[in-house]
C-alpha atoms as a PDB file:
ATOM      1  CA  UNK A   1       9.779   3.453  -1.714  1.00  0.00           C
ATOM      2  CA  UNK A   2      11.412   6.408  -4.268  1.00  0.00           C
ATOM      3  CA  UNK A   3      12.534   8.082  -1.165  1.00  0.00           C
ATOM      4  CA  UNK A   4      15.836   9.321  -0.942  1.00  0.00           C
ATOM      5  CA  UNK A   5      17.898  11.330   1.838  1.00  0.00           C
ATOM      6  CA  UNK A   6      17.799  15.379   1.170  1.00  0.00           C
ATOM      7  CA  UNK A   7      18.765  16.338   4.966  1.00  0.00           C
ATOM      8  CA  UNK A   8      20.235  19.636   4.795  1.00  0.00           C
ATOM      9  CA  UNK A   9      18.936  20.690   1.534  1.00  0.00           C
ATOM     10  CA  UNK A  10      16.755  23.959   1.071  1.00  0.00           C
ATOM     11  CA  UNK A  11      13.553  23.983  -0.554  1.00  0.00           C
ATOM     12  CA  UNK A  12      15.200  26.095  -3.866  1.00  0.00           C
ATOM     13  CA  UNK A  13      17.424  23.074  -3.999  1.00  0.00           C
ATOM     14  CA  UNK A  14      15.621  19.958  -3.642  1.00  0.00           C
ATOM     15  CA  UNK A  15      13.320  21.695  -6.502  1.00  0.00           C
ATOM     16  CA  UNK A  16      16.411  21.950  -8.959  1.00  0.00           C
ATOM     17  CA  UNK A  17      16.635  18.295  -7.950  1.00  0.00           C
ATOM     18  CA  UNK A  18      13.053  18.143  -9.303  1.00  0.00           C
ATOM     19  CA  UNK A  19      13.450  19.888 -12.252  1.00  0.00           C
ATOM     20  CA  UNK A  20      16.235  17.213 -12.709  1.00  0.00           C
ATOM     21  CA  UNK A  21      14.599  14.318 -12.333  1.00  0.00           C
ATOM     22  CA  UNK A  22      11.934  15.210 -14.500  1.00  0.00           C
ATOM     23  CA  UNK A  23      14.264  16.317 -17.335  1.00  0.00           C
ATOM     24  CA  UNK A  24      15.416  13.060 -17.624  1.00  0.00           C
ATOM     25  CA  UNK A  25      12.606  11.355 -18.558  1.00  0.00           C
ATOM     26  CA  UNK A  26      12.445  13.338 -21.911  1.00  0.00           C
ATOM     27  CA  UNK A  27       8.306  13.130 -21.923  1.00  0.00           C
ATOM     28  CA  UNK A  28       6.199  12.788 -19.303  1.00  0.00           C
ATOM     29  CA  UNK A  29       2.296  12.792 -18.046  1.00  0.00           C
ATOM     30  CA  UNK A  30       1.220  14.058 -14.632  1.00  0.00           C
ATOM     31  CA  UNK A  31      -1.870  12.417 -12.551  1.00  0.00           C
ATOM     32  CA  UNK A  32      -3.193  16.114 -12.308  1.00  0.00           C
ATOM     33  CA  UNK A  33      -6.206  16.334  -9.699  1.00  0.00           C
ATOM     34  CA  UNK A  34      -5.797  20.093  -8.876  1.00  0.00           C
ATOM     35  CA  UNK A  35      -4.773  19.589  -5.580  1.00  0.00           C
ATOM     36  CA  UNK A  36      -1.452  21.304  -3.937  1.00  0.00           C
ATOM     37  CA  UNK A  37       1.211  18.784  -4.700  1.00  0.00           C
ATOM     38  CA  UNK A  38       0.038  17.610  -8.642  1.00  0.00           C
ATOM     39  CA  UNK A  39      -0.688  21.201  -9.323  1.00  0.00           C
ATOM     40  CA  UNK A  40       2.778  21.793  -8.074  1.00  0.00           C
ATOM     41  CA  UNK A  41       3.963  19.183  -9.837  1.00  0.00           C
ATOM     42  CA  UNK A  42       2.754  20.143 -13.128  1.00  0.00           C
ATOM     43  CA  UNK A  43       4.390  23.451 -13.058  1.00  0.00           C
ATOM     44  CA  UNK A  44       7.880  21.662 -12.858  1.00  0.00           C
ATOM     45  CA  UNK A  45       7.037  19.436 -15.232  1.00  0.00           C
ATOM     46  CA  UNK A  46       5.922  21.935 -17.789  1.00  0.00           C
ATOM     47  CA  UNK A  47       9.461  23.665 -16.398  1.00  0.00           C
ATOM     48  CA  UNK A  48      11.437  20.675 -16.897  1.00  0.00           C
ATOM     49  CA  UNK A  49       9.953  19.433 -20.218  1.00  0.00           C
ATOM     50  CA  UNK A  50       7.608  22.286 -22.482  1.00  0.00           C
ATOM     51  CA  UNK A  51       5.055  20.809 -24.454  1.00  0.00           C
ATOM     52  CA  UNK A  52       6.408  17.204 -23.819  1.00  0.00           C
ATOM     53  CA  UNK A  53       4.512  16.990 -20.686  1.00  0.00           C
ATOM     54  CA  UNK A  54       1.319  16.739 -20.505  1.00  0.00           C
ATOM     55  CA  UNK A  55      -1.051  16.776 -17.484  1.00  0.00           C
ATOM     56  CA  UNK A  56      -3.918  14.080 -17.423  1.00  0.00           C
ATOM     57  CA  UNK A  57      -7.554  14.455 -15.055  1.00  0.00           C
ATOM     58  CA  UNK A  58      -9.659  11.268 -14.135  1.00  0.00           C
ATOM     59  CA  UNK A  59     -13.397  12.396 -14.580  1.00  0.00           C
ATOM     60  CA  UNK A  60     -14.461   9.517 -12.109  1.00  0.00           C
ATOM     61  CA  UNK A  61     -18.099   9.366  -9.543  1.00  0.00           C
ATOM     62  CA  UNK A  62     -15.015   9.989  -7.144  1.00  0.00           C
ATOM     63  CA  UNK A  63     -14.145  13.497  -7.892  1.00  0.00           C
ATOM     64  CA  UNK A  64     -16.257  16.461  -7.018  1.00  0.00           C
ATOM     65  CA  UNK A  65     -17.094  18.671 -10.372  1.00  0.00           C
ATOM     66  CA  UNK A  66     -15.688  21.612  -8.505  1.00  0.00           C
ATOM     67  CA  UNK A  67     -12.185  19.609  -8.312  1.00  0.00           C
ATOM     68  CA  UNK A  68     -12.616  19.244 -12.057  1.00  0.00           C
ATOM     69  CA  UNK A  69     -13.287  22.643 -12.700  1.00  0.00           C
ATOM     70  CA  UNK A  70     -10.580  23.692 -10.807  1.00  0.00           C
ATOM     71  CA  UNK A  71      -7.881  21.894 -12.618  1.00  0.00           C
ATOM     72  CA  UNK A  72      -8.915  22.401 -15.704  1.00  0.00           C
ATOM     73  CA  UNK A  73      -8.395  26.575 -14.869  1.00  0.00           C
ATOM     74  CA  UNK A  74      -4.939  25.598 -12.788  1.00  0.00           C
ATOM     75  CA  UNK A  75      -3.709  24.053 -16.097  1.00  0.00           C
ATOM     76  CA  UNK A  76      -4.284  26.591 -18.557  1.00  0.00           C
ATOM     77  CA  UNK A  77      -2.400  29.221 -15.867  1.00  0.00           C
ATOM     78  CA  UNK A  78       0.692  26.656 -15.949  1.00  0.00           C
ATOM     79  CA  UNK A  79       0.073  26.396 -20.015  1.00  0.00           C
ATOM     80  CA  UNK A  80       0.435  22.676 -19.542  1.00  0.00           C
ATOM     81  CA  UNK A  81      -1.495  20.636 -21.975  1.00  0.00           C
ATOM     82  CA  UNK A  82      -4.893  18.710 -20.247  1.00  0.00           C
ATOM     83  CA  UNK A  83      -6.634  16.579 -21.061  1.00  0.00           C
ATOM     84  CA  UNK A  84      -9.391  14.479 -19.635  1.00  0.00           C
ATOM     85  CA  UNK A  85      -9.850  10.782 -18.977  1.00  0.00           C
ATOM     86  CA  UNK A  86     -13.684   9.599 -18.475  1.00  0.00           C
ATOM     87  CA  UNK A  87     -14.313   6.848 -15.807  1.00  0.00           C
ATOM     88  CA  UNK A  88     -17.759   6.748 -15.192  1.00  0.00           C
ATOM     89  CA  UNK A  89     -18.349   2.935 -13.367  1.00  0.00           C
ATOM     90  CA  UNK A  90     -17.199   2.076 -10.274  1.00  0.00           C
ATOM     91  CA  UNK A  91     -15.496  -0.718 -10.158  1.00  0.00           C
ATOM     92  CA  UNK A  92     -16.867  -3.718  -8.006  1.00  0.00           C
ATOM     93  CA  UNK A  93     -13.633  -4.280  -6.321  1.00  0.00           C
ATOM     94  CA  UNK A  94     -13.546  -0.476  -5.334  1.00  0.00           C
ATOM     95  CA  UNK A  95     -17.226  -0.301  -4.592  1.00  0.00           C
ATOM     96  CA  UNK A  96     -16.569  -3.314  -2.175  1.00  0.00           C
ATOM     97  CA  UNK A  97     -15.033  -0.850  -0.196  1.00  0.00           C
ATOM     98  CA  UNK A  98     -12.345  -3.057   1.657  1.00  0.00           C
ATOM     99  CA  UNK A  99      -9.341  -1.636   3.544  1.00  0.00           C
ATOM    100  CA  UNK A 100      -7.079  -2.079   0.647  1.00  0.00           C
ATOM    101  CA  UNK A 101      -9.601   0.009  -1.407  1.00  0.00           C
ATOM    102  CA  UNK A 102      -7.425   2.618  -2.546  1.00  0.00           C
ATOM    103  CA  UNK A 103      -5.103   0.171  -3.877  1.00  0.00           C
ATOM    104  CA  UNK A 104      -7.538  -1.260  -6.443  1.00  0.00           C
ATOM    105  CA  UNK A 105      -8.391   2.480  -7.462  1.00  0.00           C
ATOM    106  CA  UNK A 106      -4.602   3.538  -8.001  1.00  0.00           C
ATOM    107  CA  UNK A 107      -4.587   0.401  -9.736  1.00  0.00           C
ATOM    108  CA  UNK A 108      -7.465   1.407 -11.979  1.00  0.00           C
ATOM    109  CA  UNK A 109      -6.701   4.816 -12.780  1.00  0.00           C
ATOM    110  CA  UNK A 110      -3.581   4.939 -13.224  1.00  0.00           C
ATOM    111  CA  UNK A 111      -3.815   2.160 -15.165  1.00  0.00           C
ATOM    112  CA  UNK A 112      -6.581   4.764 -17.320  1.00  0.00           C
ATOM    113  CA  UNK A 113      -3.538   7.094 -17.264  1.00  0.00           C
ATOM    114  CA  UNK A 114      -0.546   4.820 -18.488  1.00  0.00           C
ATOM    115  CA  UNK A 115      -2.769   4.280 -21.505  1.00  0.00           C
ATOM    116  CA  UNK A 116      -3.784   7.962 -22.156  1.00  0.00           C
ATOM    117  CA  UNK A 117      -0.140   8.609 -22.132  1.00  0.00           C
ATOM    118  CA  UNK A 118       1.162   6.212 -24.236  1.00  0.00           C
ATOM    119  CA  UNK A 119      -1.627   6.828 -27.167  1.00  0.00           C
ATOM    120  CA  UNK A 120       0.185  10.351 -26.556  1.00  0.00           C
ATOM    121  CA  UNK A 121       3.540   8.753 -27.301  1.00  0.00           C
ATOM    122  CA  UNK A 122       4.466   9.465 -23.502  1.00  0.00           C
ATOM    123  CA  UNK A 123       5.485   6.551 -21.552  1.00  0.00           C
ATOM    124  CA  UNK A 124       6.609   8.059 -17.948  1.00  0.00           C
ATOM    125  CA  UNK A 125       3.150   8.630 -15.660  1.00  0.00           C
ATOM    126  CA  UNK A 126       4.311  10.744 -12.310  1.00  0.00           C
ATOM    127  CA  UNK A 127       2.110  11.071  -9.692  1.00  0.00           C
ATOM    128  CA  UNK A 128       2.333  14.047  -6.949  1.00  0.00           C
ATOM    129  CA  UNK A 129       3.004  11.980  -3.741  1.00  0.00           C
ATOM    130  CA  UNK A 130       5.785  13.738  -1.203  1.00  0.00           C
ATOM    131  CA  UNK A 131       7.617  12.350   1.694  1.00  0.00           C
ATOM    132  CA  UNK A 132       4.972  12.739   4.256  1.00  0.00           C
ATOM    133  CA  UNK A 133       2.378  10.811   2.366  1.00  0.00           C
ATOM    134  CA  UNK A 134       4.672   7.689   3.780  1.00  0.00           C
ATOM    135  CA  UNK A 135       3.718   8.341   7.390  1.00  0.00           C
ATOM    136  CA  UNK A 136       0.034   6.970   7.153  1.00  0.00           C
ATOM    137  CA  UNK A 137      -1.718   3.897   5.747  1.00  0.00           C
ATOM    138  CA  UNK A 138      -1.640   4.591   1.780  1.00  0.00           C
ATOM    139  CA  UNK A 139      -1.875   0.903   0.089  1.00  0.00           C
ATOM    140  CA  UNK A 140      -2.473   3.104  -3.057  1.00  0.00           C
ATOM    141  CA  UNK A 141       1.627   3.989  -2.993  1.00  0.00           C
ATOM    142  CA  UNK A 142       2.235   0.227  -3.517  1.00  0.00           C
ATOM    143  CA  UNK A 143      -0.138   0.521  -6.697  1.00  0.00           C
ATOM    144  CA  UNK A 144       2.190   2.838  -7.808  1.00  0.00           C
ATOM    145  CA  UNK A 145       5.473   0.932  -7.705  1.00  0.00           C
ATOM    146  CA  UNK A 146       3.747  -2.162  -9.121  1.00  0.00           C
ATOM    147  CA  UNK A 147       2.722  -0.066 -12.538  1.00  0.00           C
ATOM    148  CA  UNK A 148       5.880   1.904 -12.777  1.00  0.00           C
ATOM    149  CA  UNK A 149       4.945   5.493 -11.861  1.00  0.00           C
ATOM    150  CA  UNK A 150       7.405   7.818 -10.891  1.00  0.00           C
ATOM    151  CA  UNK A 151       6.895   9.893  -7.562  1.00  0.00           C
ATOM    152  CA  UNK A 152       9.305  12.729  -8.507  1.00  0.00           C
ATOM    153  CA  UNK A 153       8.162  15.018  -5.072  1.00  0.00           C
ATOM    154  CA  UNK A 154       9.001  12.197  -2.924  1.00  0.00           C
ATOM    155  CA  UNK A 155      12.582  11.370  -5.345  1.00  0.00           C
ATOM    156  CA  UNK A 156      13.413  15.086  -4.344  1.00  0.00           C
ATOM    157  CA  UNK A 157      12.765  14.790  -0.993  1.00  0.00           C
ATOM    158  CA  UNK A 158      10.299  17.228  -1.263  1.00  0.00           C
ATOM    159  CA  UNK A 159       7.434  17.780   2.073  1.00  0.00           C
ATOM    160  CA  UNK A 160       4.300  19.225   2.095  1.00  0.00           C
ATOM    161  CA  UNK A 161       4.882  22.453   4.094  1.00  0.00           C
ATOM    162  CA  UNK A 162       8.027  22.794   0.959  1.00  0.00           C
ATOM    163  CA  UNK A 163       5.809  22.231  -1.821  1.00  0.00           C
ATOM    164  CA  UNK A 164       3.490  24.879  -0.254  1.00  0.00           C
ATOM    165  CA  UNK A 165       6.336  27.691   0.323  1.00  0.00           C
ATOM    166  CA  UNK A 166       7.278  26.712  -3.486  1.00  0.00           C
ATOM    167  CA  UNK A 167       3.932  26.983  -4.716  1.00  0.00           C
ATOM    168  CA  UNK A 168       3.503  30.531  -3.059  1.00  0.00           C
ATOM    169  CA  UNK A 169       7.135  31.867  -5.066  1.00  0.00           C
ATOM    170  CA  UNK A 170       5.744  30.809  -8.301  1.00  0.00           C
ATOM    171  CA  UNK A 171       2.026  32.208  -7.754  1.00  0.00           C
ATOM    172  CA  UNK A 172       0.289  28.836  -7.982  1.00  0.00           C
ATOM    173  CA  UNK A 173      -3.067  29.810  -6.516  1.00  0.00           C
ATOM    174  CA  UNK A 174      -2.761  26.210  -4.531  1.00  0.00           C
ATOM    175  CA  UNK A 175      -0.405  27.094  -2.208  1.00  0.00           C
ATOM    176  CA  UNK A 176      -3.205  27.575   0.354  1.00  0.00           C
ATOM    177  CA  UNK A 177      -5.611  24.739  -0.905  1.00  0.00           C
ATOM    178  CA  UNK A 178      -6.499  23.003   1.827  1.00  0.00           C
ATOM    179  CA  UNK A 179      -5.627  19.274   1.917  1.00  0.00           C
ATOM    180  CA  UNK A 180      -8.481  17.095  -0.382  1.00  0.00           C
ATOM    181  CA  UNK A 181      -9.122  13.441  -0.905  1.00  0.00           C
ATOM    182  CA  UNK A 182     -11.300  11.841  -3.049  1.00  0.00           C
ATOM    183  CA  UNK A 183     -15.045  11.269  -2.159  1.00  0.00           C
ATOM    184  CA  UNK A 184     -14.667   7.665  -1.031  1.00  0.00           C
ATOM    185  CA  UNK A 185     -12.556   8.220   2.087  1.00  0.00           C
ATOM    186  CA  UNK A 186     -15.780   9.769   3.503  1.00  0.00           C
ATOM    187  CA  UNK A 187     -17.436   6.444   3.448  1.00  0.00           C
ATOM    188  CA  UNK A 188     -15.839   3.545   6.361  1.00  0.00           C
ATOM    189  CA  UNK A 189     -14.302   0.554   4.917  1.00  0.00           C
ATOM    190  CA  UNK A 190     -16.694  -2.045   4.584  1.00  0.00           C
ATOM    191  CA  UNK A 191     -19.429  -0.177   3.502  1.00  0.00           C
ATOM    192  CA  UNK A 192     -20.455  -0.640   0.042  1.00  0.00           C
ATOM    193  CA  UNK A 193     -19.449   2.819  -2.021  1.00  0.00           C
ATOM    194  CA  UNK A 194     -21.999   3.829  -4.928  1.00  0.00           C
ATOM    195  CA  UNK A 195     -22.834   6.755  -6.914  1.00  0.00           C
ATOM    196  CA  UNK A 196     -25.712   8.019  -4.400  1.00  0.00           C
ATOM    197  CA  UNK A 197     -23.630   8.157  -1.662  1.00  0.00           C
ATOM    198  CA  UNK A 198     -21.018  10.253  -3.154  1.00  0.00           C
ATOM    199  CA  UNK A 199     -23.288  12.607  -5.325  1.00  0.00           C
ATOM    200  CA  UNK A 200     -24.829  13.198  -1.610  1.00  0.00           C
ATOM    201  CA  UNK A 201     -21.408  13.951   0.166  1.00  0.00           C
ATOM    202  CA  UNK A 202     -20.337  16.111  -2.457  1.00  0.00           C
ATOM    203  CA  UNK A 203     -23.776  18.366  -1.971  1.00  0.00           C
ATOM    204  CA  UNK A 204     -22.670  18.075   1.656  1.00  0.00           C
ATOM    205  CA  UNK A 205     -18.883  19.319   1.334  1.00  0.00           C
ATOM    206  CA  UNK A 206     -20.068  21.921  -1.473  1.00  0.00           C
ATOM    207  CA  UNK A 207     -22.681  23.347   0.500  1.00  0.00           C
ATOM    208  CA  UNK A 208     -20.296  23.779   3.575  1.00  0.00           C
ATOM    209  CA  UNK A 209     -17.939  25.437   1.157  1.00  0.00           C
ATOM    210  CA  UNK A 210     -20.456  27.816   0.140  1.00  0.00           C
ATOM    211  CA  UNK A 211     -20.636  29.133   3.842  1.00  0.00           C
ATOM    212  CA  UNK A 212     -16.974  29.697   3.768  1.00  0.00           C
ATOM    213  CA  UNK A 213     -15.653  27.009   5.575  1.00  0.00           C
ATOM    214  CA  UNK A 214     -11.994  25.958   4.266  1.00  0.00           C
ATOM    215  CA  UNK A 215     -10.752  22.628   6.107  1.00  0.00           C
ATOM    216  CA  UNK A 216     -13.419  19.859   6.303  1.00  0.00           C
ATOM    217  CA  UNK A 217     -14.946  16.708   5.498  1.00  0.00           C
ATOM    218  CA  UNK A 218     -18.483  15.135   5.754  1.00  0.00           C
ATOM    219  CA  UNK A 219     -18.059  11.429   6.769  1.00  0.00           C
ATOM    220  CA  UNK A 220     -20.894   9.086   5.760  1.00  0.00           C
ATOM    221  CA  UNK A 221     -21.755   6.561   8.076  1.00  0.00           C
ATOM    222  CA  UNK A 222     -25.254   4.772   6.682  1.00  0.00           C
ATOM    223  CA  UNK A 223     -28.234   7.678   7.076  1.00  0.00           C
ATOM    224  CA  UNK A 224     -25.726   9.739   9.223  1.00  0.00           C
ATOM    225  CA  UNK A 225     -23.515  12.548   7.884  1.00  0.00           C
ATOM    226  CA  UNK A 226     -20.593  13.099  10.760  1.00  0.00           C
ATOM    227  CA  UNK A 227     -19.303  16.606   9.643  1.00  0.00           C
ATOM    228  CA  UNK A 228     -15.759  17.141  10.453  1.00  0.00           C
ATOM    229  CA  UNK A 229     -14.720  21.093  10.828  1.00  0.00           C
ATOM    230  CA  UNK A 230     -11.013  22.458  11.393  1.00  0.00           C
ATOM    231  CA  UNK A 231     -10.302  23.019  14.736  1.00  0.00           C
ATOM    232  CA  UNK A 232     -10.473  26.852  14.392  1.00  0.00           C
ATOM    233  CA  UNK A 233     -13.549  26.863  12.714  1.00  0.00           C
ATOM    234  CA  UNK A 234     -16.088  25.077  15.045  1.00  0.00           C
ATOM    235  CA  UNK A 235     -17.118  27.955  16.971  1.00  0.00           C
ATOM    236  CA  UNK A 236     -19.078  28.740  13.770  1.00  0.00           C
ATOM    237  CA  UNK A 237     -21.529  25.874  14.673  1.00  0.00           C
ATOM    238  CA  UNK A 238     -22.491  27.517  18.345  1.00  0.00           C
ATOM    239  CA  UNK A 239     -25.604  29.182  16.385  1.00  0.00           C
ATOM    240  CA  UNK A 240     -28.665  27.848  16.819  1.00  0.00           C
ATOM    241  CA  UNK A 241     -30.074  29.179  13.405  1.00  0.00           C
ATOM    242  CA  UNK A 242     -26.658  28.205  11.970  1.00  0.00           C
ATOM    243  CA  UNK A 243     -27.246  24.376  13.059  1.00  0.00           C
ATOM    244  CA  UNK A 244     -31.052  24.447  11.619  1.00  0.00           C
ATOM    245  CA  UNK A 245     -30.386  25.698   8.273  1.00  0.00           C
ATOM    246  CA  UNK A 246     -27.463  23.505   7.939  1.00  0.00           C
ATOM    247  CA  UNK A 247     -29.399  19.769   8.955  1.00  0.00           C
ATOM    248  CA  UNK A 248     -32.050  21.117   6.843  1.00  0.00           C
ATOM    249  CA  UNK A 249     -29.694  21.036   3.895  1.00  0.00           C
ATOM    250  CA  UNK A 250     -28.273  17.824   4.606  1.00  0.00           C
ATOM    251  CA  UNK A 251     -31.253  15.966   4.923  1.00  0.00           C
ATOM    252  CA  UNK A 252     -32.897  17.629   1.479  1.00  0.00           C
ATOM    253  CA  UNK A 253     -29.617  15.676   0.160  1.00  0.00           C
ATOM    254  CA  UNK A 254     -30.653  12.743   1.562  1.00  0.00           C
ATOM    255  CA  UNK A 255     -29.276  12.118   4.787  1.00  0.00           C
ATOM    256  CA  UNK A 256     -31.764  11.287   7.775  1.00  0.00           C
ATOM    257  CA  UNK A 257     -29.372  12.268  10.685  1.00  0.00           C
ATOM    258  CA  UNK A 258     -26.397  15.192  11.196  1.00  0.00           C
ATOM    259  CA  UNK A 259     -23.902  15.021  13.699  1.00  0.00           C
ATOM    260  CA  UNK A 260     -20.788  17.319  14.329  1.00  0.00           C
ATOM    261  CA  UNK A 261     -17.440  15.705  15.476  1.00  0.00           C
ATOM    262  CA  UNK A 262     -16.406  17.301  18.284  1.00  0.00           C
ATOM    263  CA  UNK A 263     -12.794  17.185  17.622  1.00  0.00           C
ATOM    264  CA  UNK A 264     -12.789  19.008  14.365  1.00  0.00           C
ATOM    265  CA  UNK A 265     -11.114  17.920  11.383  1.00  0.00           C
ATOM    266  CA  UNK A 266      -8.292  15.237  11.610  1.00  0.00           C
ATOM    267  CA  UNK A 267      -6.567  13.797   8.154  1.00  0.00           C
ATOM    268  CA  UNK A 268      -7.694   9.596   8.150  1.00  0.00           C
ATOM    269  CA  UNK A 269      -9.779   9.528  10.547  1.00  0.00           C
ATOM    270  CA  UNK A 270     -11.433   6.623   9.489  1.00  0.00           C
ATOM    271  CA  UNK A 271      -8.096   4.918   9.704  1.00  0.00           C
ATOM    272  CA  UNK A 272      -8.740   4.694  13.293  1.00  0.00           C
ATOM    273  CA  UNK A 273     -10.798   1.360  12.585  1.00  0.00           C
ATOM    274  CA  UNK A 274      -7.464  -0.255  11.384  1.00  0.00           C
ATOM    275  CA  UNK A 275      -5.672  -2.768  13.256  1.00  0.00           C
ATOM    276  CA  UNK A 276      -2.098  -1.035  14.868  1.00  0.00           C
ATOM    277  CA  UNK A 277       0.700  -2.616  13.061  1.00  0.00           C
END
């Protein structure tokens, strides 16, 4: 793991670390999905390197269009150059949906990214993983190492709640974002992921957003849709007009059942399922 020791170090410093880091690769493309830690990311590297880095977006069934929207604005307020990879078919090994699922899909995309970058005459591909991405089950990070890509936020020691206070100093309208992962971690391993189930989840998750909520996720399980809330927020659902409008949405997208996890919110919760190692 590119994880190295930065105990003691303040945020101002493990970024000139960052900066670098990146320097040194002379050229370099960033796995940009708009989210806190690549949006971060590209802002150093368009620091570190000018118009030698460039910042690269999967278009995959996978990522909500408001995600793509998003980073396509974030990138023009760095100034990096964007550009955008298509990956419309998912692949059977992802679509299997097994527990190792999101290694296949680093495997995939990245691999998508590698070549984007290298028809660019860039061959270093970083990817926006920090140090606290190594405390849960992520078989994607091991995707990673096999193709090469350099985790510069985790070289740098950098954490989340660091990137965030860094992102706030240099106006990055992410600073705030709440956490996001891509539309398949809604769905429990083992059951088979295609497009309908994800164009359905995303109507779900957009049409929560649209109500104002900021931290959440809508798990499918079959024809239920579990709807996870942040803590804070779940008084909002003790409306009995609130609840009707809201499973009459759901099930115009397609779902037959709503349910509301009583705990709120909590990052990997399908994990749970997983075997303790």
């Amino acid at each position: 793991m590119q994880n190295d020791n930065h105990t003691g170090q303040t945020p101002d410093q493990k970024y000139q670390n960052l900066l670098g880091i990146i320097s040194s690769l002379g050229s370099a493309a960033v796995a940009f999905s708009g989210g806190v830690d690549s949006s971060f990311l590209c802002h150093a590297a368009f620091t570190a390197l000018g118009d030698k880095a460039l910042a690269v977006t999967i278009v995959s069934p996978m990522l909500p269009q408001s995600e793509i929207t998003a980073a396509k604005e974030i990138a023009a307020r760095i100034g990096i150059r964007h550009i955008l990879v298509e990956e419309t078919e998912i692949d059977e090994e992802v679509a299997a949906n097994p527990k190792e699922r999101c290694y296949f899909c680093k495997k995939i995309e990245f691999g998508g990214i590698l070549n984007a970058a290298k028809r660019q005459g860039i061959n270093a591909v970083l990817d926006g993983s920090n140090i606290d991405d190594l405390g849960d089950y992520r078989p994607g990070l091991k995707a990673l190492e096999e193709l090469g890509i350099v985790s510069p936020l985790r070289k740098a020691g950098l954490n989340k709640a660091e990137i965030r206070t860094l992102s706030k100093h240099f106006d990055l309208p992410t600073w705030n974002k709440p956490a996001f992962a891509c539309l398949a971690s809604r769905i429990p391993y083992g059951e088979r992921i295609d497009r309908e189930k994800l164009e359905r989840i995303d109507k779900a998750e957009e049409r929560l957003r649209a109500v104002g909520f900021r931290q959440f996720r809508v798990r499918s399980h079959g024809d239920i849709a579990r709807i996870e809330v942040a803590p804070e927020e779940r008084p909002r659902f003790f409306n009995e007009q609130f609840l009707d409008d809201l499973s009459a949405s759901f099930k115009s997208f397609g779902f037959l059942y709503v349910a509301f996890e009583l705990e709120g919110y909590r990052m990997g919760s399908l994990n749970r399922v997983l075997p303790k190692e």
